[in-house]
Protein backbone atom coordinates (compact mmCIF):
# COMPACT_ATOMS: atom_id res chain seq x y z
CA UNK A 1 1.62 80.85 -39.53
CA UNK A 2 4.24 79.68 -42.02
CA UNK A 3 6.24 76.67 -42.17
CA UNK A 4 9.60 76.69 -43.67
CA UNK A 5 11.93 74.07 -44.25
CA UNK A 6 16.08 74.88 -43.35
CA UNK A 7 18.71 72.23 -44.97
CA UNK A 8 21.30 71.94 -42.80
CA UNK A 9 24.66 70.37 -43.33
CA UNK A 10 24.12 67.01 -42.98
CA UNK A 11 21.63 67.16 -45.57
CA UNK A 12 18.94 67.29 -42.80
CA UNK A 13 15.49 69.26 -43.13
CA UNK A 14 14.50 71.37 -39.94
CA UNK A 15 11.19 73.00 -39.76
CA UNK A 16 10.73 76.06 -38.63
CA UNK A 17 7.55 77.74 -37.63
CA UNK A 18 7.24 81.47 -38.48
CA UNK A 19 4.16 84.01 -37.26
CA UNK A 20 3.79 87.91 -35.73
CA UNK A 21 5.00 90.76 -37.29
CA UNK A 22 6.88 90.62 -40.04
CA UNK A 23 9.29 93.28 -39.63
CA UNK A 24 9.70 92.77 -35.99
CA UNK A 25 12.54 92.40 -34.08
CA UNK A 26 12.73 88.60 -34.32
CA UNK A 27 12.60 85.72 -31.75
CA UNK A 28 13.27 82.30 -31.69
CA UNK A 29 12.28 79.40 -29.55
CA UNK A 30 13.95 76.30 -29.14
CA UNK A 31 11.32 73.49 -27.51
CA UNK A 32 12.55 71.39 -25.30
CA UNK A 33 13.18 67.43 -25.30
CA UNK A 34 10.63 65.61 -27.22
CA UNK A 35 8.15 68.10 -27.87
CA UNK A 36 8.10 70.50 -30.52
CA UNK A 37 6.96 74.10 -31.59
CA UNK A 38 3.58 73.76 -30.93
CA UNK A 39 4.12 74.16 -27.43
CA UNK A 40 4.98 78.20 -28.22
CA UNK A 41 0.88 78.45 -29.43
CA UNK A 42 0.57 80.33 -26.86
CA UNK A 43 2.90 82.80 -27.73
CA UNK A 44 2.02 82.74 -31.41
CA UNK A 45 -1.56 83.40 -30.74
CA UNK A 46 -1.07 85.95 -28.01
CA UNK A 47 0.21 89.92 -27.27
CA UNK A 48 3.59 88.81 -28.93
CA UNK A 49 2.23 88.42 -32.36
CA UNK A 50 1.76 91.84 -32.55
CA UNK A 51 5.00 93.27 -32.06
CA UNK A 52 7.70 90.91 -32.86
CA UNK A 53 8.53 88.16 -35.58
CA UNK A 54 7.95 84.92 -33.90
CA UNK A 55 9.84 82.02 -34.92
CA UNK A 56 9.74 78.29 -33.23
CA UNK A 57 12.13 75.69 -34.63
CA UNK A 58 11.43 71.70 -34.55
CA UNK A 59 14.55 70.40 -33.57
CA UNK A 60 15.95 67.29 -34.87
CA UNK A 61 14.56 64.38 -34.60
CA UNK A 62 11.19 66.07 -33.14
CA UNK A 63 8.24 67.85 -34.51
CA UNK A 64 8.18 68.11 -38.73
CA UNK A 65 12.25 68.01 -38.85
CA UNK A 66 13.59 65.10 -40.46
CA UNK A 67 14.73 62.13 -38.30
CA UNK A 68 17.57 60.38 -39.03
CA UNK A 69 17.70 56.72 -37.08
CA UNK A 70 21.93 57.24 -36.30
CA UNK A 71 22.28 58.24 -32.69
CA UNK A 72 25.74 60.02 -33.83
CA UNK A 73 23.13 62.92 -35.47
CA UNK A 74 22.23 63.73 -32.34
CA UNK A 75 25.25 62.91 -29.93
CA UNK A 76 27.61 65.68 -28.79
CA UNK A 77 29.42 67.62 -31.53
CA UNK A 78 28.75 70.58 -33.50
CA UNK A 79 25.54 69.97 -35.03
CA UNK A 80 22.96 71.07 -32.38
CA UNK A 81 24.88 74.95 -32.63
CA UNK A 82 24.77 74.76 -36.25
CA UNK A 83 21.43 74.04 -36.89
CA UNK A 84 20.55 77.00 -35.06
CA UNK A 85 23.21 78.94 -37.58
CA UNK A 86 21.41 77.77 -40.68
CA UNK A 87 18.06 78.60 -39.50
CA UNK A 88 19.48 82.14 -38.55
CA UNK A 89 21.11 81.77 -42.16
CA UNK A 90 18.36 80.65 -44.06
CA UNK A 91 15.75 83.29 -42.72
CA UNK A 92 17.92 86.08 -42.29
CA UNK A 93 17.77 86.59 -37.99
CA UNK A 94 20.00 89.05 -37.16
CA UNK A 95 19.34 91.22 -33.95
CA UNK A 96 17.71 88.01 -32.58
CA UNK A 97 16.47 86.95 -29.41
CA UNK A 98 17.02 83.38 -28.67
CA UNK A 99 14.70 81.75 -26.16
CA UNK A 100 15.54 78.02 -25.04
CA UNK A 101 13.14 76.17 -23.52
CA UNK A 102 14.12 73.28 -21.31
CA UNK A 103 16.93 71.24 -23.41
CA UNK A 104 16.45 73.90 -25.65
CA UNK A 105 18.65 75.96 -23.00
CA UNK A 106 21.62 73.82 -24.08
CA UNK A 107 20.81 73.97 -27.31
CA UNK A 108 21.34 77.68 -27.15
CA UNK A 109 24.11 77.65 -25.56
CA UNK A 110 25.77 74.89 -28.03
CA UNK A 111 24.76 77.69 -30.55
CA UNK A 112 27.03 80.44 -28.89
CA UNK A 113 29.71 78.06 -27.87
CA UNK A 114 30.38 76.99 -31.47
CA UNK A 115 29.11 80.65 -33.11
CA UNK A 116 29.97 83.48 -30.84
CA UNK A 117 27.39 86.08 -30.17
CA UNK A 118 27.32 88.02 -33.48
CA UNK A 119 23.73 88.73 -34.39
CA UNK A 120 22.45 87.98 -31.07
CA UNK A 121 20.98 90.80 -29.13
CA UNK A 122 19.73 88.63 -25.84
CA UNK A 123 19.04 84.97 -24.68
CA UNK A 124 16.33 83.96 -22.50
CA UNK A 125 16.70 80.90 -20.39
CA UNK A 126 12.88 79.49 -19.34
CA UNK A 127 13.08 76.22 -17.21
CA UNK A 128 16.52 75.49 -18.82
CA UNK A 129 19.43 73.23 -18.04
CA UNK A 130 21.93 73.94 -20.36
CA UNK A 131 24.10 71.00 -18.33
CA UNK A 132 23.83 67.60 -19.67
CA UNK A 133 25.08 64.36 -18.48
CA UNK A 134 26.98 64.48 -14.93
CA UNK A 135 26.91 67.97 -14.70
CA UNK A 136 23.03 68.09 -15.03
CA UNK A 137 22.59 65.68 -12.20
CA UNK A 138 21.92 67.92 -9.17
CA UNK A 139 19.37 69.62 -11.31
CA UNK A 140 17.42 67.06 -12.31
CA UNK A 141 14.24 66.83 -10.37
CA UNK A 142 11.22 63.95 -9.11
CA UNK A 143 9.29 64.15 -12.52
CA UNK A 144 12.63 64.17 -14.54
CA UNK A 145 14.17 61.18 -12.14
CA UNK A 146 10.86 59.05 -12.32
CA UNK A 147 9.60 59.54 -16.07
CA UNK A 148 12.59 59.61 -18.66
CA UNK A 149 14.39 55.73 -17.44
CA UNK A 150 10.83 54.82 -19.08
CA UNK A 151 10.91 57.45 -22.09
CA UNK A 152 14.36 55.56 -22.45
CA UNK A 153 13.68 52.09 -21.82
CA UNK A 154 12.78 49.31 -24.58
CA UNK A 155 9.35 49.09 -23.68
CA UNK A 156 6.90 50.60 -25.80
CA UNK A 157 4.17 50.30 -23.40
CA UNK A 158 6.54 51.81 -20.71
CA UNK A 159 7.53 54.97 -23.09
CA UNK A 160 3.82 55.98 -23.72
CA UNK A 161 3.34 55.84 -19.86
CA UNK A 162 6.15 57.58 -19.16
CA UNK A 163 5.22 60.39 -21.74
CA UNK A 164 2.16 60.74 -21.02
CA UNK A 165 3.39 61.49 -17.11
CA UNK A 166 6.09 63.60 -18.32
CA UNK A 167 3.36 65.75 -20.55
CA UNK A 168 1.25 66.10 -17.46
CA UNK A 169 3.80 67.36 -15.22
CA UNK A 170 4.85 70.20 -18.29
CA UNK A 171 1.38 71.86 -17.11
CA UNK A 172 -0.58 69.78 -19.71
CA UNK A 173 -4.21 69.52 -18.66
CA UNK A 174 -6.39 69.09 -21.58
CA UNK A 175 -6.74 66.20 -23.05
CA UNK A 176 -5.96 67.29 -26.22
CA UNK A 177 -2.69 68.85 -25.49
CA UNK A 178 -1.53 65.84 -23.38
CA UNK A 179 -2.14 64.04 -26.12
CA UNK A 180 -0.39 66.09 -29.02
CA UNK A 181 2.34 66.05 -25.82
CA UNK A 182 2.57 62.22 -25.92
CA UNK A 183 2.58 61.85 -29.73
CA UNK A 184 5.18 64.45 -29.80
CA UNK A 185 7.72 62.30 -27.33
CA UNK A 186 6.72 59.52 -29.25
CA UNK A 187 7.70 60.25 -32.66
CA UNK A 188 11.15 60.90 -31.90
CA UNK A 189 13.45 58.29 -32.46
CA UNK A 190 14.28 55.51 -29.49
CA UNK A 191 18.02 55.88 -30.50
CA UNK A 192 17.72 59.76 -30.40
CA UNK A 193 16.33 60.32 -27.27
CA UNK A 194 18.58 58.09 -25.49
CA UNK A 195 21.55 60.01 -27.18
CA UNK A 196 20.37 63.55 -26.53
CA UNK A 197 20.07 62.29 -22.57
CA UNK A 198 23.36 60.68 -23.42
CA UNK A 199 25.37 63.69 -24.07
CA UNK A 200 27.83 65.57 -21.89
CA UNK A 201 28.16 69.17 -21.72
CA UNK A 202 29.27 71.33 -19.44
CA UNK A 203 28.15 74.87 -20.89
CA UNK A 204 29.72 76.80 -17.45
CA UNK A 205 32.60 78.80 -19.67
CA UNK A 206 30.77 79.67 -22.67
CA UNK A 207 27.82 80.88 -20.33
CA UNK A 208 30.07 82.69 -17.73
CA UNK A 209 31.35 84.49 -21.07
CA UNK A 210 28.05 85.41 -22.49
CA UNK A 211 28.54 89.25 -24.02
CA UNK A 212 24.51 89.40 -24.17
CA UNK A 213 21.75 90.38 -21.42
CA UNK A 214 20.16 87.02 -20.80
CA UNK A 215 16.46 86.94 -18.99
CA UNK A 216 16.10 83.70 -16.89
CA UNK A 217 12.54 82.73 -16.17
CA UNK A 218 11.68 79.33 -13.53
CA UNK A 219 8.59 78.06 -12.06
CA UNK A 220 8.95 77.65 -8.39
CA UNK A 221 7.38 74.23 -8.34
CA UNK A 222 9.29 72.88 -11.78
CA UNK A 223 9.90 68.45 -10.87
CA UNK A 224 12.10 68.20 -14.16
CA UNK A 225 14.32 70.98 -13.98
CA UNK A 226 15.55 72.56 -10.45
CA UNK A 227 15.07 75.97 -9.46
CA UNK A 228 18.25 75.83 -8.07
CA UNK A 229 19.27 75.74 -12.07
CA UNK A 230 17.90 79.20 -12.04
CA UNK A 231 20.10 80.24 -9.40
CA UNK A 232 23.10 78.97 -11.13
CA UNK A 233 22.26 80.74 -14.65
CA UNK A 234 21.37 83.86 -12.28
CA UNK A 235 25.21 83.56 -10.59
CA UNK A 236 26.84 82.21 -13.64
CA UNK A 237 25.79 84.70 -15.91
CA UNK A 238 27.59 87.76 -16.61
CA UNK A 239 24.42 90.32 -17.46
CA UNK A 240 21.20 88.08 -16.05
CA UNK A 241 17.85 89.03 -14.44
CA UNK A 242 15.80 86.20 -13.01
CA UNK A 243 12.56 86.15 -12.76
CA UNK A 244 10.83 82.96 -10.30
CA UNK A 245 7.14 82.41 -10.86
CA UNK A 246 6.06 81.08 -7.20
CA UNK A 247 3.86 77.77 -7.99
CA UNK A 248 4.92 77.55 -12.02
CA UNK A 249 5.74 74.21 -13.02
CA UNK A 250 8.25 73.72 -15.78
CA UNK A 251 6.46 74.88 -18.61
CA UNK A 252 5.87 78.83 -17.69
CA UNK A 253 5.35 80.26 -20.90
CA UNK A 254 2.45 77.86 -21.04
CA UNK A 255 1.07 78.10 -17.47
CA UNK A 256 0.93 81.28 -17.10
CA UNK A 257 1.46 82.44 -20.34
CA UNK A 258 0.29 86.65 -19.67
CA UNK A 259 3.49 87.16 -17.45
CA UNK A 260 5.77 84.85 -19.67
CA UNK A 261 4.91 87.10 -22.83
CA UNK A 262 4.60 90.35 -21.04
CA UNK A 263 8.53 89.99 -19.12
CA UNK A 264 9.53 88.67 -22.53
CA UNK A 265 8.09 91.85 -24.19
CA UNK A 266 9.71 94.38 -21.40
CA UNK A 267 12.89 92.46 -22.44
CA UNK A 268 13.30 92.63 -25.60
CA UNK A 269 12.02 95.97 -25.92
CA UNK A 270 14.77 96.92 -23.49
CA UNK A 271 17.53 95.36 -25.77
């Protein structure tokens, strides 16, 4: 695996993880809020690898990407879209798949809101809310509801706890990977976490516009994001096939990661 480093406008670094086939049609991940790209091992180590180039971007604030300490780089505005359009700059991604994980669902769709689709071949949704703030609210599920006020809150104590429950209900159940999980949530900045949870986007235009195929993939038994989100993408969407995985938590790609890489694969082959 390869790790390159992307500067983006602000003068920010971004880390991007790179592995599979070189000459493969390309796809990138986008984690979702307070992890980073090591939760796409998985896919880096598995079937994938072998037939398409595999790319995994730390988003800012999280993983190897620089973290600045100013809420306003990570508060609503452009910068989440283009630091997708650098990375697809930087390392040449055209024909891409773009896979959004989680909040990495709206950061996908901030991508195509303030890019277009040019160079995009297909999006895939998995466990995604691409809502934020008010809009999100009827998605949000128990886990969601009960662990981030604590993620958020000023206690340090409280914020390990609440990671630590959050990582366990993403399907984490070795040790090690709950805690890789927890130091993950941890690193990111107090004052960035409350303003990504802070922002307020309501993605239901761009997405109702998308000119791409889109896959949507949703445990059945996800507590942070709704399958009733799934439902939405599947009716909001203009070109969208969903696929529910009946007792998946919100992590699919990582608990049951054989049918996660091999609808991916029929996917994008079928782009």
């Amino acid at each position: 695996m390869t790790l390159h480093q992307v500067t983006v406008a602000d003068g920010l670094g971004l880390a991007v993880a790179e592995g599979g086939k070189a000459d493969g049609r390309p796809i990138l991940f986008l984690h979702g809020f307070g992890q980073s790209q090591r939760v796409f091992h998985g896919q880096f180590h598995g079937p994938l690898a072998a037939e398409f180039r595999l790319l995994a971007l730390d988003l800012r604030g999280h993983g190897a990407s620089g973290r600045p300490d100013d809420a306003a780089a990570y508060g609503d505005g452009p910068h989440w879209g283009d630091d997708v359009a650098a990375v697809r700059r930087a390392l040449g991604l055209q024909g891409v798949v773009l896979a959004g994980w989680s909040y990495g669902g709206a950061v996908l769709a901030d991508h195509v809101a303030g890019h277009g689709t040019d160079g995009i071949d297909g999006t895939v949704f998995v466990g995604a809310c691409p809502l934020l703030g008010k809009a999100a609210a009827p998605y949000m599920g128990p886990d969601a509801r009960a662990h981030f006020p604590a993620i958020l809150s000023d206690d340090v104590a409280a914020q390990e706890v609440g990671a630590r429950a959050l990582a366990l209900a993403l399907g984490k159940r070795d040790g090690g990977e709950v805690e890789s999980a927890v130091a993950d949530t941890m690193s990111v900045p107090l004052a960035a976490r409350r303003a990504m949870m802070r922002r307020r986007t309501d993605h239901a235009a761009t997405l109702g516009a998308l000119d791409r195929p889109a896959l949507v993939i949703h445990g059945s038994a996800d507590g942070v994001v709704l399958p009733a989100m799934a439902d939405w993408l599947g009716r909001t969407l203009p070109d969208a096939v969903v696929r529910l995985y009946e007792g998946v938590g919100h992590a699919p790609f990582a608990e049951d990661a054989a049918r996660f890489d091999a609808d991916l694969a029929a996917f994008v082959r079928g782009l």
